[in-house]
Protein backbone atom coordinates (compact mmCIF):
# COMPACT_ATOMS: atom_id res chain seq x y z
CA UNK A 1 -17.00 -19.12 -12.01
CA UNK A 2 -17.01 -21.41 -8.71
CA UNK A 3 -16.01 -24.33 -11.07
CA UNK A 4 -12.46 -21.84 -12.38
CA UNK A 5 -11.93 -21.05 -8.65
CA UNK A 6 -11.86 -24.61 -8.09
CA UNK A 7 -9.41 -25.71 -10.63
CA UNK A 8 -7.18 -22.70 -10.93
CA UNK A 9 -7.02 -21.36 -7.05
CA UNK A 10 -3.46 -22.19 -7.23
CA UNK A 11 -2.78 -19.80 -9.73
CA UNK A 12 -4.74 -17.32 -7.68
CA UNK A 13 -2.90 -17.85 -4.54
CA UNK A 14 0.57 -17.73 -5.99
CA UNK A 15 -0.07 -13.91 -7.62
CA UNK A 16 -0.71 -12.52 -3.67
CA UNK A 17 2.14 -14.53 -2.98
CA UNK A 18 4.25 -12.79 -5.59
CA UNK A 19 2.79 -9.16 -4.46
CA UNK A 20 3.19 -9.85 -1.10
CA UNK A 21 6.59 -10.78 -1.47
CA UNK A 22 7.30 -7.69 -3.58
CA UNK A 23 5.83 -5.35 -1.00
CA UNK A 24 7.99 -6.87 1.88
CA UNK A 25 11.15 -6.84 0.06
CA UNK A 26 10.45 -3.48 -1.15
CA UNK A 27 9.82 -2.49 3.06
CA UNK A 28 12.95 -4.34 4.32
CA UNK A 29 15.19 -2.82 1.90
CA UNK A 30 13.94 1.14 1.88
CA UNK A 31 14.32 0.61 6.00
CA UNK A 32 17.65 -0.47 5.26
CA UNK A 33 18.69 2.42 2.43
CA UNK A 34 16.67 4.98 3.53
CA UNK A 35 15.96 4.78 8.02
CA UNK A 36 17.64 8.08 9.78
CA UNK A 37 19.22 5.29 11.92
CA UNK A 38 20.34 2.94 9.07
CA UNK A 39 24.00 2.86 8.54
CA UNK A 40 24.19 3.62 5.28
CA UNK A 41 21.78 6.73 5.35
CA UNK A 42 24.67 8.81 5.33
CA UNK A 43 25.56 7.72 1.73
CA UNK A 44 24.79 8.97 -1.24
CA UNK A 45 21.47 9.64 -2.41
CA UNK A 46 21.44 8.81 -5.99
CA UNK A 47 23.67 5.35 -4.88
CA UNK A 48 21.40 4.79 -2.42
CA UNK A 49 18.07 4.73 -5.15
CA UNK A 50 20.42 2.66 -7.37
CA UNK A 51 21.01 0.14 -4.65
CA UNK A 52 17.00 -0.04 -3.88
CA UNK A 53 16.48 -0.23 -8.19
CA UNK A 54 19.15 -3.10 -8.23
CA UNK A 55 17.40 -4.52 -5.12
CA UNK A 56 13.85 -4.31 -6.27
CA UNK A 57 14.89 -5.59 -9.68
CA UNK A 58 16.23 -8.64 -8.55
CA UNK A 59 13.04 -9.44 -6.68
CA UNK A 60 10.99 -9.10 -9.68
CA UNK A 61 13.64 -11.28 -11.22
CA UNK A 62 13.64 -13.29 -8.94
CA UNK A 63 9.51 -13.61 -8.42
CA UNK A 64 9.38 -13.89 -12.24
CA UNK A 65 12.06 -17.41 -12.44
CA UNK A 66 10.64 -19.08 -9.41
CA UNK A 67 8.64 -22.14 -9.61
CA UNK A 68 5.50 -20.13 -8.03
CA UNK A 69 6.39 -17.28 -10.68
CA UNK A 70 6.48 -19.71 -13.57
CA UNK A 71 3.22 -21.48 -12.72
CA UNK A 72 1.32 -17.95 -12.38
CA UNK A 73 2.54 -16.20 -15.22
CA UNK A 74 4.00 -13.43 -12.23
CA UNK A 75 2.04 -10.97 -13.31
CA UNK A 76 1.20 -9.87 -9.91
CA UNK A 77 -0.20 -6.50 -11.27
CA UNK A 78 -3.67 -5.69 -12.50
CA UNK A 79 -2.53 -3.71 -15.71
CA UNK A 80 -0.50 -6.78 -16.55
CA UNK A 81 -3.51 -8.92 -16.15
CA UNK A 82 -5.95 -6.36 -17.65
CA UNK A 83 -3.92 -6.07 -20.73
CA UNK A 84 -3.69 -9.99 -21.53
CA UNK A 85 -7.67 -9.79 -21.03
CA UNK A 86 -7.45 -7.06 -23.84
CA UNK A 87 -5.47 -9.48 -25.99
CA UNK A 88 -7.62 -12.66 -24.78
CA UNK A 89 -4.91 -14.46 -23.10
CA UNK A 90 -6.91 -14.70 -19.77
CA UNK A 91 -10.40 -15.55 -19.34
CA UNK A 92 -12.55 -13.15 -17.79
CA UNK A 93 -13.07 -14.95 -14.68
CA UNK A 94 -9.39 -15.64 -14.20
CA UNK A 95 -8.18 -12.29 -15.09
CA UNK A 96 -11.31 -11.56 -11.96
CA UNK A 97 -9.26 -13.70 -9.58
CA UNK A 98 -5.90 -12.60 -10.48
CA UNK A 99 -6.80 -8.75 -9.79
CA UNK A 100 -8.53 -9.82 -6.53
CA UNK A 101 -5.58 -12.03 -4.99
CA UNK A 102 -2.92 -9.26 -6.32
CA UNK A 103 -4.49 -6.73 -4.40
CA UNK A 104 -5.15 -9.36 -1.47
CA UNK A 105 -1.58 -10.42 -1.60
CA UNK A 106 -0.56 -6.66 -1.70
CA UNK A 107 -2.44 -5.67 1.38
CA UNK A 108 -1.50 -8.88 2.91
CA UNK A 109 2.18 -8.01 2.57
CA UNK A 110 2.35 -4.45 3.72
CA UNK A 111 0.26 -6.39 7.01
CA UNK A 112 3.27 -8.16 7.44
CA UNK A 113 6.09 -5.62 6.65
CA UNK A 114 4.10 -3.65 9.12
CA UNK A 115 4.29 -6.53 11.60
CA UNK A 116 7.72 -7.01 11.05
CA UNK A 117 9.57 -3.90 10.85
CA UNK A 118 6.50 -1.94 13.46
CA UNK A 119 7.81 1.56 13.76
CA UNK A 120 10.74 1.44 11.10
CA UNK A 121 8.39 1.18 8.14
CA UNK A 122 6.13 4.19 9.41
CA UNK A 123 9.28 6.58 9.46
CA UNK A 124 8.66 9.97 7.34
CA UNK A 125 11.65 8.74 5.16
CA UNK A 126 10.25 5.56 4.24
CA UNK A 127 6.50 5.96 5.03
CA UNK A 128 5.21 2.23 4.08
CA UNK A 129 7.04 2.62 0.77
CA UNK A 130 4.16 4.72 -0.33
CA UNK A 131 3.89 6.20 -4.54
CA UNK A 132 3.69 9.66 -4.04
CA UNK A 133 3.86 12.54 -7.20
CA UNK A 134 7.20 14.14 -7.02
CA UNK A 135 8.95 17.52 -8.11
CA UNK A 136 6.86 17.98 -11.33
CA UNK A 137 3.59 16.93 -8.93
CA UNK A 138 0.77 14.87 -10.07
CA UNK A 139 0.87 16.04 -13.61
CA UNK A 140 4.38 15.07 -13.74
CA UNK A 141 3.81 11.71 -12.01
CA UNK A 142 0.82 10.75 -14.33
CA UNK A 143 3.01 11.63 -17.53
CA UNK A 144 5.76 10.04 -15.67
CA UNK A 145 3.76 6.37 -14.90
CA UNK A 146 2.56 6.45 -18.79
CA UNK A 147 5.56 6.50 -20.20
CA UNK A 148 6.95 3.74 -18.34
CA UNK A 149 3.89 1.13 -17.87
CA UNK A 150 3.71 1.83 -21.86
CA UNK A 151 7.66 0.64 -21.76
CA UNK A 152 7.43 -2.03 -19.24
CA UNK A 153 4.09 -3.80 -21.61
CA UNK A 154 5.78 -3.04 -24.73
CA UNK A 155 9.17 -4.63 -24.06
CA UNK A 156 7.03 -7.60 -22.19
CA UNK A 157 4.72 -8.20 -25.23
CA UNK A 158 7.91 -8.22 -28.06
CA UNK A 159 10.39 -10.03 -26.09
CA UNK A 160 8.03 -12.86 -24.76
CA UNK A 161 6.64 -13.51 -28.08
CA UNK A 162 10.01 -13.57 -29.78
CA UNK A 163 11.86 -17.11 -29.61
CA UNK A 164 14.69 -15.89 -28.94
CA UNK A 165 14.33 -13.38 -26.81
CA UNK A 166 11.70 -14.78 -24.23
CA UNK A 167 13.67 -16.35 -21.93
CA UNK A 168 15.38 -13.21 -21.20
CA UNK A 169 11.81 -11.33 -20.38
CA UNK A 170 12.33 -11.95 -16.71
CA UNK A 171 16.01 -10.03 -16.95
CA UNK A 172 15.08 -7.41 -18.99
CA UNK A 173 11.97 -6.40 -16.59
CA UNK A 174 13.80 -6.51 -13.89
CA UNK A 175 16.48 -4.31 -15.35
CA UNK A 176 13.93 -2.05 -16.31
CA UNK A 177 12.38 -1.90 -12.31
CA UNK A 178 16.21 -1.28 -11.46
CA UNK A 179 16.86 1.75 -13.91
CA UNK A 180 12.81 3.17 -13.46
CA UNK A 181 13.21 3.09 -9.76
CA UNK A 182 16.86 4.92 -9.84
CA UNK A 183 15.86 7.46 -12.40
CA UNK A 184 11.85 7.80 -12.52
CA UNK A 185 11.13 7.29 -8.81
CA UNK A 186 11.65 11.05 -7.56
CA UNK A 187 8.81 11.87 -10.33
CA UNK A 188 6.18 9.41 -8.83
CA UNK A 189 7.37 6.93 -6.78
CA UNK A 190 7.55 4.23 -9.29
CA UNK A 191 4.64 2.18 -9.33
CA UNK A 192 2.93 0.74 -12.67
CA UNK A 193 0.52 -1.04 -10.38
CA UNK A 194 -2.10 -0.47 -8.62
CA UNK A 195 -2.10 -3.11 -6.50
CA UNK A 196 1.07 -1.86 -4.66
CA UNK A 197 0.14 1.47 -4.55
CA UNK A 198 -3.11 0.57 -2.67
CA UNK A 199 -1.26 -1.49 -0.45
CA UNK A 200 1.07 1.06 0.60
CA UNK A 201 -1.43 3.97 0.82
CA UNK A 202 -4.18 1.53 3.08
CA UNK A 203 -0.77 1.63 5.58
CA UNK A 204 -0.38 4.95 4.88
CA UNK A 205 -3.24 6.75 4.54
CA UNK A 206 -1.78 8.43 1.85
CA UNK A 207 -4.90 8.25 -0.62
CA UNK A 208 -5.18 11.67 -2.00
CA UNK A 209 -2.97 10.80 -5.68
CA UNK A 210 -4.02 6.97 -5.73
CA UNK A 211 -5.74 7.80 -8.88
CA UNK A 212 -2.75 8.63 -10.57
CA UNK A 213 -1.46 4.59 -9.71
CA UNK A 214 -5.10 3.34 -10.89
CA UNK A 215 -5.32 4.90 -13.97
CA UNK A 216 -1.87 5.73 -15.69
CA UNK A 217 -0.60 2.13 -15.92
CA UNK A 218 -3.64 0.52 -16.69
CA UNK A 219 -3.98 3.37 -19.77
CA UNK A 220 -0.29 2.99 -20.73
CA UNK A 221 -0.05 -0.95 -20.65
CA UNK A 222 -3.64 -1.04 -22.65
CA UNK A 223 -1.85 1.15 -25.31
CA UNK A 224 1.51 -0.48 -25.67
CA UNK A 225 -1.06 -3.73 -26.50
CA UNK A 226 -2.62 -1.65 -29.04
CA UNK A 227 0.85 -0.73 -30.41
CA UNK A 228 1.83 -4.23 -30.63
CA UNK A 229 -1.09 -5.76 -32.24
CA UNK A 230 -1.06 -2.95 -34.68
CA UNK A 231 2.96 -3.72 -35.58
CA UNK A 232 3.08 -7.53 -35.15
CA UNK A 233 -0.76 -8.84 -35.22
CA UNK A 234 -2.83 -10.12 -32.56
CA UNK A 235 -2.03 -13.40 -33.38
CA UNK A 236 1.35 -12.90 -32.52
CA UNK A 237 0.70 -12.84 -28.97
CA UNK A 238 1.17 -16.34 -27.68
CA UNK A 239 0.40 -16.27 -24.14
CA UNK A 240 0.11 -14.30 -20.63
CA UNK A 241 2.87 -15.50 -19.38
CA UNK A 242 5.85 -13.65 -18.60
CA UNK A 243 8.42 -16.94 -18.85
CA UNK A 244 6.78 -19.42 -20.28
CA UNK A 245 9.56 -21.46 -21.23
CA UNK A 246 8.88 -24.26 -18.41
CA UNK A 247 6.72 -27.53 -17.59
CA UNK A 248 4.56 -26.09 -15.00
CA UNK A 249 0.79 -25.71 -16.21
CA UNK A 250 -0.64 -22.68 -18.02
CA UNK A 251 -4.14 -21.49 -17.50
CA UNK A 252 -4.22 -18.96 -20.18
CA UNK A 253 -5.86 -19.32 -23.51
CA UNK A 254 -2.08 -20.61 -24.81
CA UNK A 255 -0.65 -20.68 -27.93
CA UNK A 256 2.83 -21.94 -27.24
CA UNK A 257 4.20 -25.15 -27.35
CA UNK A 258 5.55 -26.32 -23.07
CA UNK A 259 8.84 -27.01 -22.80
């Protein structure tokens, strides 16, 4: 295990650095959408969660295609990495790491949004962009975070094991964050990971539905693996990457060709 550290720390590092990057564009821009004292606060609800889904989508994207992103696979999620365990694309002691550094890099950002923005992010109307149940309450929320971690891991697994559709993985998941977080967010916040929802609730102190974010996705993104083995094999799944289709090194038990 001290001998994987060694070699694939790198790896490790970049998935806090994708979390953390998520968490502090995810602060800056509910400040900016959703602050009593932003200008824009005035606008239009619904517009205003669009223009956070569109926002939040283009990070992902935007994680996802960098050269950090490519390297690590960008899973920056435990389900993610828990699920490519399940379909041994990651070693156990990577898949360790990754879930380690995603929730250090998650904590590590909300530090720094914290830092950054001070009062702004602690504001009842953006409350450290915290995952909290919604109108149908924490049944609704838990039914809520299946059905779209089971979306989000089934459209990952077919697309990025389909040559022609896997370099456009990284646009369809972010399209996806963009039309969950407009649509699905007033149900449970919009999470599918637990490593951002213990991020925002160590800020918060918001702890009592954390379950909800530690158990739904995991479940849902285990079954849509279960679903895809079942229709297409498990031999169809390649690797753990989301785009693979680069030069940068893959740690994961690999079965497609670089380049």
């Amino acid at each position: 295990m001290i001998e994987t550290f060694r070699s694939h720390w790198p790896e490790y590092a970049i998935e806090a650095w994708c979390l953390a990057t998520f968490m502090l564009s995810a602060s800056g821009f509910a400040i900016l959408l959703f602050h009593p004292a932003s200008p824009v606060s005035g606008l239009n609800a619904t517009a205003r969660m669009a223009a956070m889904g569109a926002a939040m989508g283009g990070t992902a994207v935007a994680i996802i295609c960098s050269g950090w992103g490519k390297r690590s696979g960008a899973h920056f999620n435990p389900a993610v990495t828990l699920t490519f365990l399940r379909l041994g694309k990651i070693k156990g002691a990577d898949a360790a790491f990754y879930i380690a550094f995603q929730f250090i890099g998650g904590l590590a950002g909300m530090s720094a949004a914290s830092i950054i923005f001070g009062n702004l992010l602690a504001d009842d109307a953006v409350n450290f962009v915290a995952t909290l149940p919604g109108r149908y309450g924490s049944g609704g929320a838990f039914a809520a975070e299946v059905i779209i971690s089971f979306l989000m891991m089934t459209m990952i697994l077919f697309t990025s094991n389909a040559a022609s559709w896997s370099r456009l993985t990284p646009y369809i998941a972010g399209l996806f964050v963009a039309v969950f977080i407009t649509f699905e967010s007033p149900i449970s916040g919009m999470s599918m990971n637990p490593a951002r929802s213990f991020a925002s609730a160590a800020a918060s102190g918001e702890w009592a539905s954390l379950w909800i974010y530690f158990t739904a996705p995991p479940l849902a993104m285990l079954a849509a693996a279960e679903f895809f083995v079942r229709v297409r094999g498990a031999k169809a799944v390649l690797c753990a990457k989301l785009h693979h289709r680069n030069r940068t090194r893959c740690i994961f038990n690999c079965g497609m060709a670089e380049g």
